[in-house]
N, C-alpha and C. Protein backbone atom coordinates (compact mmCIF):
# COMPACT_ATOMS: atom_id res chain seq x y z
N UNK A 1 -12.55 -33.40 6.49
CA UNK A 1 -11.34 -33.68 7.23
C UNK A 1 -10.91 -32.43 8.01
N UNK A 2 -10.41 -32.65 9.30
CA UNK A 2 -10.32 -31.52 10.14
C UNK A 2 -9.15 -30.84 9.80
N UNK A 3 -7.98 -31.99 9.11
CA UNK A 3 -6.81 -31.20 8.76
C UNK A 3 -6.96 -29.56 7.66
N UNK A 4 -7.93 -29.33 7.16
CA UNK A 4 -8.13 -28.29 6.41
C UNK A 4 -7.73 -27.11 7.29
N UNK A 5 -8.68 -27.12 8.43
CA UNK A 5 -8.85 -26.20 9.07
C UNK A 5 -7.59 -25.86 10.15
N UNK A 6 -6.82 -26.64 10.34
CA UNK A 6 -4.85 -26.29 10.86
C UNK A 6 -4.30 -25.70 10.01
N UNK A 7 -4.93 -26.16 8.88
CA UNK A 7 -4.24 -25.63 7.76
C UNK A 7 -4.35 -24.13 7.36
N UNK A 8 -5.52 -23.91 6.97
CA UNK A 8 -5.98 -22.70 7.16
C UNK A 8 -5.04 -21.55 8.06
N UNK A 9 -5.24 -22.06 9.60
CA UNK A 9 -4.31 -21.58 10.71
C UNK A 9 -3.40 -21.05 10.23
N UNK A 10 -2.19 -21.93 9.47
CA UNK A 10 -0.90 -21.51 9.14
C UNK A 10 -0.69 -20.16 8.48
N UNK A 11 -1.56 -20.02 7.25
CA UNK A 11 -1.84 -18.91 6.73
C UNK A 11 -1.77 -17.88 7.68
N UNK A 12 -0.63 -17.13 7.99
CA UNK A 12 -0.77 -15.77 8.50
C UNK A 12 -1.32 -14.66 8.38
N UNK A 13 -1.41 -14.16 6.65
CA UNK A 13 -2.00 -13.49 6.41
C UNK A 13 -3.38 -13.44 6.33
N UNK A 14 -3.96 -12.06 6.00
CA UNK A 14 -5.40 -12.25 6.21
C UNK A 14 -5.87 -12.71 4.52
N UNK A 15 -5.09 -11.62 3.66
CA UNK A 15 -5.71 -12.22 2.40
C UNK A 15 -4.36 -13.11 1.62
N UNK A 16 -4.66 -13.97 0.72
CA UNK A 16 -3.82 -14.48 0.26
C UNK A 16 -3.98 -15.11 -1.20
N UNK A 17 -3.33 -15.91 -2.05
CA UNK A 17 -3.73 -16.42 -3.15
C UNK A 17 -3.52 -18.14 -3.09
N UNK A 18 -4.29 -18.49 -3.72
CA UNK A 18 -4.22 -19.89 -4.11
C UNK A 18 -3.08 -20.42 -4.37
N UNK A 19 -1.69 -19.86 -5.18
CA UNK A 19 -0.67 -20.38 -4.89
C UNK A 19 -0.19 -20.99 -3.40
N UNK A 20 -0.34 -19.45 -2.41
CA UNK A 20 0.35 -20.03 -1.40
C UNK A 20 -0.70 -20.90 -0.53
N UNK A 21 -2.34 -20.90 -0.79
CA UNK A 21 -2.51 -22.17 -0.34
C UNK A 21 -2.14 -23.49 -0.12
N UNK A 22 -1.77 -23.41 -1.86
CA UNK A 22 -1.64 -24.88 -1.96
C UNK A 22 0.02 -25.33 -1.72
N UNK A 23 1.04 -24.21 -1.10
CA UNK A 23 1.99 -24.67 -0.94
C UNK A 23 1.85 -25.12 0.84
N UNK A 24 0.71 -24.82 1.38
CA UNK A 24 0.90 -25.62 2.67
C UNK A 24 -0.37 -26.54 2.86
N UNK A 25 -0.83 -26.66 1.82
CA UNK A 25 -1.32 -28.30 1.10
C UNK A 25 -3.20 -28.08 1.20
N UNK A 26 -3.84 -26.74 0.72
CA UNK A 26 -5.06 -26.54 0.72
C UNK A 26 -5.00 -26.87 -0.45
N UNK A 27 -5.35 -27.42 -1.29
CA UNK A 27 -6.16 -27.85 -2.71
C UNK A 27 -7.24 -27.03 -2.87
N UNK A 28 -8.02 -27.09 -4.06
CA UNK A 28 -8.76 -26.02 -4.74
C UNK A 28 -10.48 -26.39 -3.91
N UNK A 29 -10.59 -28.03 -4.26
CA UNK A 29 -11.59 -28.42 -3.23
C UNK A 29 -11.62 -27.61 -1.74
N UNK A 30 -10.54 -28.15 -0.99
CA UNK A 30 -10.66 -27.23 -0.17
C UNK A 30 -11.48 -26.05 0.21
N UNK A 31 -10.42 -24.99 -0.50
CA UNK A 31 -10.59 -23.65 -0.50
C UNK A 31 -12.44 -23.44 -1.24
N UNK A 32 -12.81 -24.49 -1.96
CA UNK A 32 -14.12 -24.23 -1.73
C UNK A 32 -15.02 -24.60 -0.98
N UNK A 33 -14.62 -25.48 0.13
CA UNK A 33 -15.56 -26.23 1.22
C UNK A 33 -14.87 -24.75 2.02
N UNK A 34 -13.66 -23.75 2.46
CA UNK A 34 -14.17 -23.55 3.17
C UNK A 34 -14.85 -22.03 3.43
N UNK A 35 -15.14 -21.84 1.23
CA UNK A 35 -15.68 -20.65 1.07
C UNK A 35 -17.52 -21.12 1.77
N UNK A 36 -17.60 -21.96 1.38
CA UNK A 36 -19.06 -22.39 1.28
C UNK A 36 -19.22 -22.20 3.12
N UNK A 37 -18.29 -22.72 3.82
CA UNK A 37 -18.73 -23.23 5.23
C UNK A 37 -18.36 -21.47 5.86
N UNK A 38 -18.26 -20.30 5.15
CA UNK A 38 -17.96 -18.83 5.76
C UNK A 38 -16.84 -18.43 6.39
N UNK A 39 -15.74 -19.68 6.12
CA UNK A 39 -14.84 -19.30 7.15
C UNK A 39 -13.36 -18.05 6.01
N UNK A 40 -13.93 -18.84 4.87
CA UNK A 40 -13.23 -17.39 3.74
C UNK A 40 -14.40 -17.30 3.07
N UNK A 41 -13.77 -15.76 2.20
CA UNK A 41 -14.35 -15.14 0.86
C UNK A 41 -13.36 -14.95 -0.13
N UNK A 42 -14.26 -15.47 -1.05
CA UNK A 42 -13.27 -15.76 -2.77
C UNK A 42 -13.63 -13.87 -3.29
N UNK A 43 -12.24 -13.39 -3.24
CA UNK A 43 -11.78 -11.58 -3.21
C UNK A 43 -12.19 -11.72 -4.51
N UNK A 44 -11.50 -12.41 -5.06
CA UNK A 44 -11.34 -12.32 -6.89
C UNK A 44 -10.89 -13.66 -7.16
N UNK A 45 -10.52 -14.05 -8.36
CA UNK A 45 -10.07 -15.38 -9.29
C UNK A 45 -8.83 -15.57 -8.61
N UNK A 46 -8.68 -16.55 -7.92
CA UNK A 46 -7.53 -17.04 -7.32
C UNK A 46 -7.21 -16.77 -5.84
N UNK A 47 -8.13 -15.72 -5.53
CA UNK A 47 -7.57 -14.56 -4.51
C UNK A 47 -8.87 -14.90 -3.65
N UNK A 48 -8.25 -15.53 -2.24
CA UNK A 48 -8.88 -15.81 -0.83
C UNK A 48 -8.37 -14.84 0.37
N UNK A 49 -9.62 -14.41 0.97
CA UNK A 49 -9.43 -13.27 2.16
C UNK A 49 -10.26 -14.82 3.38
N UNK A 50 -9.38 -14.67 4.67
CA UNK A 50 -10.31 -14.88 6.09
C UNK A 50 -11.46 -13.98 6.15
N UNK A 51 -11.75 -14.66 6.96
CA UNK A 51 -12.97 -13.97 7.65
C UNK A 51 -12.14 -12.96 8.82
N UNK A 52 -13.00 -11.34 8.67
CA UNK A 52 -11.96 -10.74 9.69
C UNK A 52 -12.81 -9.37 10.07
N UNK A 53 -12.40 -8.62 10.84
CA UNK A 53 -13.08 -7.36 10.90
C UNK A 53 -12.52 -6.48 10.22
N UNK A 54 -11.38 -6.91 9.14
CA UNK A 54 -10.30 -5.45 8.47
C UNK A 54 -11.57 -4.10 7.89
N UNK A 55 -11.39 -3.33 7.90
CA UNK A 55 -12.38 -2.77 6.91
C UNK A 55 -12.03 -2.72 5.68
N UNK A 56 -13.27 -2.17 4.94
CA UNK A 56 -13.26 -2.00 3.53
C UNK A 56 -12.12 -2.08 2.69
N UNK A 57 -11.51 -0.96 3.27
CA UNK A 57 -10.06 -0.32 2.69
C UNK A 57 -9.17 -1.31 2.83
N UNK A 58 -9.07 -1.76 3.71
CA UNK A 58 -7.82 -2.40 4.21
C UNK A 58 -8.04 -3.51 3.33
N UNK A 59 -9.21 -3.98 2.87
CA UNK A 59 -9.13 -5.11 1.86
C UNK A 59 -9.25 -4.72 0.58
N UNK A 60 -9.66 -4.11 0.15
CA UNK A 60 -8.90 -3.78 -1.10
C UNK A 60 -7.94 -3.62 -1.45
N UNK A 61 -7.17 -3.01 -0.58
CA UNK A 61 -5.42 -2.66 -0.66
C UNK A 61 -4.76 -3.74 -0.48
N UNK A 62 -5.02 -4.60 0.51
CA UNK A 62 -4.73 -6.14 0.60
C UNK A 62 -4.67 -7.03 -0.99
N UNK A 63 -6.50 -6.78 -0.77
CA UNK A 63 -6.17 -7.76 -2.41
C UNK A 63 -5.67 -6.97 -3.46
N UNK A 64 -5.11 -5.97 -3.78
CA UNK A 64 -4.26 -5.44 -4.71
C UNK A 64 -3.34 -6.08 -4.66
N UNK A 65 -2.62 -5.81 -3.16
CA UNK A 65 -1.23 -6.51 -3.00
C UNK A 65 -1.28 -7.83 -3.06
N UNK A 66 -2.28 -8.75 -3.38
CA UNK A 66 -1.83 -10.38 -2.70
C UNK A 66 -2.10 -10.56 -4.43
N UNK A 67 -2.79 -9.80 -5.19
CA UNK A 67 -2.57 -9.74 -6.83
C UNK A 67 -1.45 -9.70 -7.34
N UNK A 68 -0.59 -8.42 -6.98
CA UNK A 68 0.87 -7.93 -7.51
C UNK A 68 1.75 -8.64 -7.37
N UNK A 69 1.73 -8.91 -6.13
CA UNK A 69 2.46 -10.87 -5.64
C UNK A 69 3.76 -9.90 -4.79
N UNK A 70 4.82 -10.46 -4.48
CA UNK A 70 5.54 -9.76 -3.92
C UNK A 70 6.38 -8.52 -4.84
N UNK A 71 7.23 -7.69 -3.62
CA UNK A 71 7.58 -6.02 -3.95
C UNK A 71 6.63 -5.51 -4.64
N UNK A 72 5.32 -5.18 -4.35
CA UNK A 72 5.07 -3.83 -4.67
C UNK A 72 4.16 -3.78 -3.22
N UNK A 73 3.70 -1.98 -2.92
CA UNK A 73 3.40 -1.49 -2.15
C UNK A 73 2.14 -0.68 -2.49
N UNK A 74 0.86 -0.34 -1.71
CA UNK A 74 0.26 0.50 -1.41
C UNK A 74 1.20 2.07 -1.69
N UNK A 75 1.05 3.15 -2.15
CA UNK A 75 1.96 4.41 -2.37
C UNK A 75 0.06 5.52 -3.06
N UNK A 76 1.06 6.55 -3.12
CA UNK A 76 0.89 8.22 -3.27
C UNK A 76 -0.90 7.86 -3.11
N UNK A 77 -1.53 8.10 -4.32
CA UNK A 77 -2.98 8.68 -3.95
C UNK A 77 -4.16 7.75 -2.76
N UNK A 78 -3.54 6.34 -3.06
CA UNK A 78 -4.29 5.07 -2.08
C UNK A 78 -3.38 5.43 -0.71
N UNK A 79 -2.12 6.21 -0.69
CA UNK A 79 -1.27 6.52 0.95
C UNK A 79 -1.85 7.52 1.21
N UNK A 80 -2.19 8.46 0.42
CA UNK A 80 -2.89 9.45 0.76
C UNK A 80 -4.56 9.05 1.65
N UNK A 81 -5.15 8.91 0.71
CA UNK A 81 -6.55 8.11 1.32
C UNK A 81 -6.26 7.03 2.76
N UNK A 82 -5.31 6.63 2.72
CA UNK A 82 -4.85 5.78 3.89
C UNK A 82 -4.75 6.61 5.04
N UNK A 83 -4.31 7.41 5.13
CA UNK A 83 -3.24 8.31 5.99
C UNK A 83 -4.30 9.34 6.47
N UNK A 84 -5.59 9.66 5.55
CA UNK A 84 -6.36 10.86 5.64
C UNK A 84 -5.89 11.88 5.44
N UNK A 85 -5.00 11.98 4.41
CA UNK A 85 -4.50 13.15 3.90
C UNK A 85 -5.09 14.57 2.55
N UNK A 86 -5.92 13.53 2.60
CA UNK A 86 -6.67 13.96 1.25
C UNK A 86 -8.60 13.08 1.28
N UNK A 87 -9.27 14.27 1.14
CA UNK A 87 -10.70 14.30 1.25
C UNK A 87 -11.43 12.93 -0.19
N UNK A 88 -9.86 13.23 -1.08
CA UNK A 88 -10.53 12.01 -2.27
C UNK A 88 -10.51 10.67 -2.18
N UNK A 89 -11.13 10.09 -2.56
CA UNK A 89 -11.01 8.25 -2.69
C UNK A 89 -10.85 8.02 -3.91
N UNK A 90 -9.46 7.49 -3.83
CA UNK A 90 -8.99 7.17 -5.25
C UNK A 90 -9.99 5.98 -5.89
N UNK A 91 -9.96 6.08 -7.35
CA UNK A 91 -11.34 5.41 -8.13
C UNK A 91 -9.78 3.43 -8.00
N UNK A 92 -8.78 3.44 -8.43
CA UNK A 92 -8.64 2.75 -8.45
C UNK A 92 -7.22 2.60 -6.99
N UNK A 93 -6.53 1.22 -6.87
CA UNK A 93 -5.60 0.96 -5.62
C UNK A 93 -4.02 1.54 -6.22
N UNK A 94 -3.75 2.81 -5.43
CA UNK A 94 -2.56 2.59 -6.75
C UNK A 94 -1.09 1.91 -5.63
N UNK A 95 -0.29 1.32 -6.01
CA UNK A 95 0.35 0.61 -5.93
C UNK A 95 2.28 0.67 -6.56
N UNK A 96 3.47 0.93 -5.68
CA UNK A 96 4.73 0.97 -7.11
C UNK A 96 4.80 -0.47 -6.82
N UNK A 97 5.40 -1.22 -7.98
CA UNK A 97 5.72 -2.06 -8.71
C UNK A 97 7.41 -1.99 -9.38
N UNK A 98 8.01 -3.28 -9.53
CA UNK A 98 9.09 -2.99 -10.12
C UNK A 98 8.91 -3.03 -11.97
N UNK A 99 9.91 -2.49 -12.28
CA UNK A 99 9.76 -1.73 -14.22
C UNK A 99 9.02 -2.85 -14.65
N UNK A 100 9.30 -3.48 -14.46
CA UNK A 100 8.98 -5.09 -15.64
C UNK A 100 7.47 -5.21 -14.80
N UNK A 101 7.05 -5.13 -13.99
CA UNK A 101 5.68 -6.22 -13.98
C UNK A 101 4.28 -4.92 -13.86
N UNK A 102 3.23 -5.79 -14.35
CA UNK A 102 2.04 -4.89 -14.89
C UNK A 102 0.67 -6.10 -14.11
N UNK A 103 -0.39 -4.54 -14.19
CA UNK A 103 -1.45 -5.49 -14.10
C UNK A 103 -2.53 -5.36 -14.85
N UNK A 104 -3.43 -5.90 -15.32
CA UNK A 104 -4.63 -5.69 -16.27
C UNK A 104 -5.89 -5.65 -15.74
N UNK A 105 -5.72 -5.60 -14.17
CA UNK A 105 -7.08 -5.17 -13.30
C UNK A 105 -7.52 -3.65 -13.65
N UNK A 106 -8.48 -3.45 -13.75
CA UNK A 106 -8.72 -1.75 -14.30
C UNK A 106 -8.98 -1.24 -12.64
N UNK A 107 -8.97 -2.15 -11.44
CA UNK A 107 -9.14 -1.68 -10.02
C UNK A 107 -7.49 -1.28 -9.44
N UNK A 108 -6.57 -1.35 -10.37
CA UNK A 108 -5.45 -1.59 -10.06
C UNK A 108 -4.76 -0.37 -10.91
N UNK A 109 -3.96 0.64 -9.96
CA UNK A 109 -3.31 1.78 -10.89
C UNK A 109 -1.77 1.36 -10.48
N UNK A 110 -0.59 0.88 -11.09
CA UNK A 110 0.69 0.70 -10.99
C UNK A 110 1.38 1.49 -11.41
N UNK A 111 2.32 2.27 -10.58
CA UNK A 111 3.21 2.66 -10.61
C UNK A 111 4.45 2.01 -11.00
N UNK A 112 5.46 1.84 -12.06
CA UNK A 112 6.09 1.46 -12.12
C UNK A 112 7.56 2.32 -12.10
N UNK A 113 8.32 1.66 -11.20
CA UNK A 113 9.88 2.14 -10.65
C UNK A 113 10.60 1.55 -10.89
N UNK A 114 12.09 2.24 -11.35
CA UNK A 114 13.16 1.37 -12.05
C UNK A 114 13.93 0.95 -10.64
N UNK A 115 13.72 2.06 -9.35
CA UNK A 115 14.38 1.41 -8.50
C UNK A 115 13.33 1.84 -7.07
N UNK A 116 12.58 0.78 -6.54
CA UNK A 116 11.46 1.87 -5.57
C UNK A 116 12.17 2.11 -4.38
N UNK A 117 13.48 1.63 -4.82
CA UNK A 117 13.72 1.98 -2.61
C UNK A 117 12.93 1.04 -2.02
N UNK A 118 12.51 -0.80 -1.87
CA UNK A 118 11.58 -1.42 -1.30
C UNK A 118 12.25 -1.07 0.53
N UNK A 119 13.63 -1.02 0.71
CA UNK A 119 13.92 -1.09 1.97
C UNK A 119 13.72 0.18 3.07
N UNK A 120 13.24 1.30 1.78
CA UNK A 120 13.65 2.47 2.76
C UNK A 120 11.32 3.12 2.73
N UNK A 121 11.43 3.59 3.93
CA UNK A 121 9.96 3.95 4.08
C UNK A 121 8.72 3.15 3.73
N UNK A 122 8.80 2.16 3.93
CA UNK A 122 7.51 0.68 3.59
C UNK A 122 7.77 0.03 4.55
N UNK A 123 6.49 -0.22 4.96
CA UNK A 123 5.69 -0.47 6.49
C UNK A 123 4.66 -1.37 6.06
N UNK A 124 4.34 -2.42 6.92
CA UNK A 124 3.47 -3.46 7.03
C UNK A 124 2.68 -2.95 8.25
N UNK A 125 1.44 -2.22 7.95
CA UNK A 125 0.79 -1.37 8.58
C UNK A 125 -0.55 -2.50 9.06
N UNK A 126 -1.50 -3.32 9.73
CA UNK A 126 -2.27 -4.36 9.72
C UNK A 126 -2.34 -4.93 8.48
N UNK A 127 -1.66 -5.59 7.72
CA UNK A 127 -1.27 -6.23 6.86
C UNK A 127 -1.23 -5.84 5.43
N UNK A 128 -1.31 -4.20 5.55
CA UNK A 128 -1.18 -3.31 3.98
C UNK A 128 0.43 -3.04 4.46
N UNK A 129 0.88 -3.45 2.96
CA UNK A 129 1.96 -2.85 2.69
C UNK A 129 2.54 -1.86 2.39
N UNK A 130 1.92 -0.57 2.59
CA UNK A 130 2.83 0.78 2.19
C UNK A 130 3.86 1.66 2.49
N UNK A 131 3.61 2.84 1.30
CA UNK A 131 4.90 3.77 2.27
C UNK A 131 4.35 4.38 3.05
N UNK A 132 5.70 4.62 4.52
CA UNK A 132 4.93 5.52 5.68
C UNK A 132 4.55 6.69 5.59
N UNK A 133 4.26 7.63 6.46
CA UNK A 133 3.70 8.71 6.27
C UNK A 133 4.70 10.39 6.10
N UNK A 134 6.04 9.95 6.00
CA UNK A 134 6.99 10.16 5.60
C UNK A 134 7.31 10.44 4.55
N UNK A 135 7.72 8.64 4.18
CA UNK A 135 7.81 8.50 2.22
C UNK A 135 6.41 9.25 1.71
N UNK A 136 5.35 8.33 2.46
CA UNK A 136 4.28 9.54 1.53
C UNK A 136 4.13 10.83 1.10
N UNK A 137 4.43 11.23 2.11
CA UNK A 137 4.73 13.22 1.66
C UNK A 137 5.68 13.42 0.71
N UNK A 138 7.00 12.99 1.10
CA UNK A 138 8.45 12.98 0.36
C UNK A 138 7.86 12.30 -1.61
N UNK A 139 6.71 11.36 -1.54
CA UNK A 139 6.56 10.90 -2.32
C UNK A 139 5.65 12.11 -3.31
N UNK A 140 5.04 12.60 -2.55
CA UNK A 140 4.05 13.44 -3.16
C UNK A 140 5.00 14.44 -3.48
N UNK A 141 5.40 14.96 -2.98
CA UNK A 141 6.32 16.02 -3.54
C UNK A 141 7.76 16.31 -4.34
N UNK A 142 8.06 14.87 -4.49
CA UNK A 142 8.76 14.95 -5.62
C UNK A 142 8.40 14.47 -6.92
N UNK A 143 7.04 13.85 -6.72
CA UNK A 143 6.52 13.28 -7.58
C UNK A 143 4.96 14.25 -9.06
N UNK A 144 6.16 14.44 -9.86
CA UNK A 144 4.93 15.75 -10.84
C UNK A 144 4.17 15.26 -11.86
N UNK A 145 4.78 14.08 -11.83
CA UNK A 145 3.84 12.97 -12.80
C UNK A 145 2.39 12.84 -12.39
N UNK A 146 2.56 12.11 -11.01
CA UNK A 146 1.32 12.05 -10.35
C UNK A 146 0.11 12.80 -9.83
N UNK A 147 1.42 13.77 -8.49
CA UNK A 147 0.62 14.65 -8.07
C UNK A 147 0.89 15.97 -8.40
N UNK A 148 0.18 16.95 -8.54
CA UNK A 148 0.21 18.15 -8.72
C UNK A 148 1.47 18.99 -7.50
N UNK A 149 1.40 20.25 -8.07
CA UNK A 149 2.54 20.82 -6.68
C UNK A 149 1.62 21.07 -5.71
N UNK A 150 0.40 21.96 -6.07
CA UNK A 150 -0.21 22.22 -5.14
C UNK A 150 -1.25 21.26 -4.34
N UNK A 151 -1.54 20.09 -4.76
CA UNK A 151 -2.02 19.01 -4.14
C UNK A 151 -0.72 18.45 -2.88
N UNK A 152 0.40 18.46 -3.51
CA UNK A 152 1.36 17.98 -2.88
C UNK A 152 1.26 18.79 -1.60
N UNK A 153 2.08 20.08 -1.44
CA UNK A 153 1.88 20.98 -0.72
C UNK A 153 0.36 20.79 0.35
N UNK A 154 -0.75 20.64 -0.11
CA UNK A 154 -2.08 20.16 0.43
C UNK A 154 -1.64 19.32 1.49
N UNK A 155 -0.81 18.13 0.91
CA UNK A 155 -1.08 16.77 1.87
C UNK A 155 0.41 17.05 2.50
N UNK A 156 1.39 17.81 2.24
CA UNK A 156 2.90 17.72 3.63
C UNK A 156 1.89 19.01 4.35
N UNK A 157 1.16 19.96 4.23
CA UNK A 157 1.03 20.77 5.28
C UNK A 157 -0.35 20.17 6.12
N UNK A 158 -1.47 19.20 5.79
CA UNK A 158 -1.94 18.26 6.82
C UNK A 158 -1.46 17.40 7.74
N UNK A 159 -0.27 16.80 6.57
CA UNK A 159 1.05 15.60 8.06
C UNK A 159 1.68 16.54 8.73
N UNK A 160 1.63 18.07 8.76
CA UNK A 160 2.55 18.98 9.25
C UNK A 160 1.57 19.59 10.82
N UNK A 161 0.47 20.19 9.75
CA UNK A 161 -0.62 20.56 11.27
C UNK A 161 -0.84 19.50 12.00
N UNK A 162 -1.40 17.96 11.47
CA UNK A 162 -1.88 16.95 12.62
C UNK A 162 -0.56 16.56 13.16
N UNK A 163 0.76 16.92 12.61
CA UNK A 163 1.65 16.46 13.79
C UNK A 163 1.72 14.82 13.41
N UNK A 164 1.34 14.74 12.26
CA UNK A 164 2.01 12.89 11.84
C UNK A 164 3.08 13.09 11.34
N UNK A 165 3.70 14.06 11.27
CA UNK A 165 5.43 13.98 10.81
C UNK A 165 6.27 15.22 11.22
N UNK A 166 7.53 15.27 10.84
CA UNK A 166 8.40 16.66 11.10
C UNK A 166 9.17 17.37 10.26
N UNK A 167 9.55 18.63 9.86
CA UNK A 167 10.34 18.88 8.52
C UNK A 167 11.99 18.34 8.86
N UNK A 168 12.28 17.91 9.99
CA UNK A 168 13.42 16.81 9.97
C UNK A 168 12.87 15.82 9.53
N UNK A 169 12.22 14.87 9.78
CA UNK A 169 11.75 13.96 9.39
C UNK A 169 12.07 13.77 8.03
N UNK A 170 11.15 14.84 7.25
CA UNK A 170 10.74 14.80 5.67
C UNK A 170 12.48 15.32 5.15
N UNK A 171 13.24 15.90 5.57
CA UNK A 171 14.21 16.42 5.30
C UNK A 171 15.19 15.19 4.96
N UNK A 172 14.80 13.88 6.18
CA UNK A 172 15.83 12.90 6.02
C UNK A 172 15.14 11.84 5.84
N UNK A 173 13.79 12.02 5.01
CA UNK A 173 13.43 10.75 4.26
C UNK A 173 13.79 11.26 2.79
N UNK A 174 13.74 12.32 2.48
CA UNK A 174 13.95 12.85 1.36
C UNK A 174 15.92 12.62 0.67
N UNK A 175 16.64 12.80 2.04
CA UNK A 175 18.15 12.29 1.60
C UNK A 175 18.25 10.91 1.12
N UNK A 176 17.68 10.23 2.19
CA UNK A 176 17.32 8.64 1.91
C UNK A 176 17.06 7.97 0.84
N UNK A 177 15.91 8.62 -0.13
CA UNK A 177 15.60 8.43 -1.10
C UNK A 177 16.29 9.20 -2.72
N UNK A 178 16.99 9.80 -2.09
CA UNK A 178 18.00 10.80 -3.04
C UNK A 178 17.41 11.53 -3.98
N UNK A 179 16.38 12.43 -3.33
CA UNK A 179 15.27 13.32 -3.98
C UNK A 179 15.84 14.28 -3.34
N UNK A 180 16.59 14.83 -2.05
CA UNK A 180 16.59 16.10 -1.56
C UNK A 180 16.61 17.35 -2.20
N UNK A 181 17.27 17.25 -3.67
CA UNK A 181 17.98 18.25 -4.34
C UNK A 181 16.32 18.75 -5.23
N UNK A 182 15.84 18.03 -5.27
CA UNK A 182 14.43 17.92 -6.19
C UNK A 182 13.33 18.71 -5.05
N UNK A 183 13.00 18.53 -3.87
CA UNK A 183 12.37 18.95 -2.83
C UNK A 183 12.78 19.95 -1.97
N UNK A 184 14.10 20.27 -2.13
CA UNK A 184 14.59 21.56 -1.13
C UNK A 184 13.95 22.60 -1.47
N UNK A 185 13.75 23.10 -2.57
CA UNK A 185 13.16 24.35 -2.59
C UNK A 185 11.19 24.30 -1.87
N UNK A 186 10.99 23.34 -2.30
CA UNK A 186 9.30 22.83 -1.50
C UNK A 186 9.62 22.71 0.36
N UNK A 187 10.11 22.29 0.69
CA UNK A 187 10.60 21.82 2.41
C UNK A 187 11.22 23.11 3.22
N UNK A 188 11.69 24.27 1.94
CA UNK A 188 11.69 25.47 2.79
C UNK A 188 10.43 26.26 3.16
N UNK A 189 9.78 26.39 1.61
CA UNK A 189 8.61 27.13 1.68
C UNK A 189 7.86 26.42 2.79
N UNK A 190 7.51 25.15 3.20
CA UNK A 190 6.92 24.75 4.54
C UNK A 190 7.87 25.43 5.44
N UNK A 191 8.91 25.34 5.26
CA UNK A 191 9.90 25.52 6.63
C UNK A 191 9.16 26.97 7.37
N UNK A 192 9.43 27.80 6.05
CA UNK A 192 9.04 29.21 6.27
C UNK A 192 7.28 29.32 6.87
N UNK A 193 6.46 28.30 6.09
CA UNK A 193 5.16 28.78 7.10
C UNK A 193 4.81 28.26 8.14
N UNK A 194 5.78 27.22 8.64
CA UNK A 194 5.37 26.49 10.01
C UNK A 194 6.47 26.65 11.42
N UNK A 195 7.74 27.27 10.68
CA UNK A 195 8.33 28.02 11.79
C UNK A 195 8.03 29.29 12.09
């Protein structure tokens, strides 16, 4: 039946899950006539990507997010690798999440936040959800759990030389997020080697 394939259409996104298939009326049949016919690929258990040119990355980070389901984001070591801020490829997608929800993918590193700020610095970048390149720095550097100081420092003085951000910038993503008091002493020491 040709109606599958309108259907399909509707789907905006590139990757998605079987829930929201079947809320604009793909059934499970379906979604396997139209793995078989190439027009998707079954990501994981439940989890359907189009056919597309995204690269690699961009689908993995995708199907992280179309796993987590809504509010959570792409963040720190997978923004890093995003952004080219850092020479490493993180082994797993890491991702914040709100306190309560978890995942049991071992491809999946969650961050969990009692409050992530979803409104402030998160960007729908070709259909990854992360923080910008902003929050990312601001993220790295207030963040000692995760990243180191001097890793941190690493990745605000790369967004600093390539000129993907500004110490205004970072100064007033950092108020935003109500870290300033935590990062002022880090945002001078840049201040001091890049003025």
């Amino acid at each position: 039946m040709e109606n599958k394939y309108k259907k399909l259409n509707l789907i905006k996104k590139n990757v998605f899950n079987a829930k929201e298939a079947k809320k604009i009326g793909l059934d499970y049949y379906d979604l396997k006539v139209l793995v078989k016919e190439n027009l998707l690929q079954k990501s994981a258990r439940g989890i359907y990507q189009k056919k597309s040119s995204s690269s690699y990355e961009d689908e993995s980070l995708q199907n992280a997010l179309v796993h987590l389901g809504e509010k959570s984001c792409i963040c720190l070591l997978s923004a890093f690798s995003y952004y080219e801020l850092t020479d490493e490829i993180p082994e797993k997608v890491w991702a914040y999440v709100p306190i309560n929800k978890f995942s049991h993918l071992e491809s999946i590193k969650v961050v969990r936040k009692r409050d992530p700020k979803w409104n402030i610095g998160i960007i729908n970048k070709n259909g990854v959800i992360i923080t910008n390149i902003d929050r990312t720095v601001i993220d790295a550097l207030s963040d000692r759990k995760h990243v180191t100081l001097a890793d941190s420092f690493k990745i605000a003085k790369i967004a600093l030389l390539n000129k993907m951000t500004t110490l205004k910038n970072l100064v007033l993503m950092a108020k935003k997020l109500g870290v300033y008091k935590r990062v002022k002493l880090n945002l001078t020491l840049l201040q001091d080697e890049y003025v």
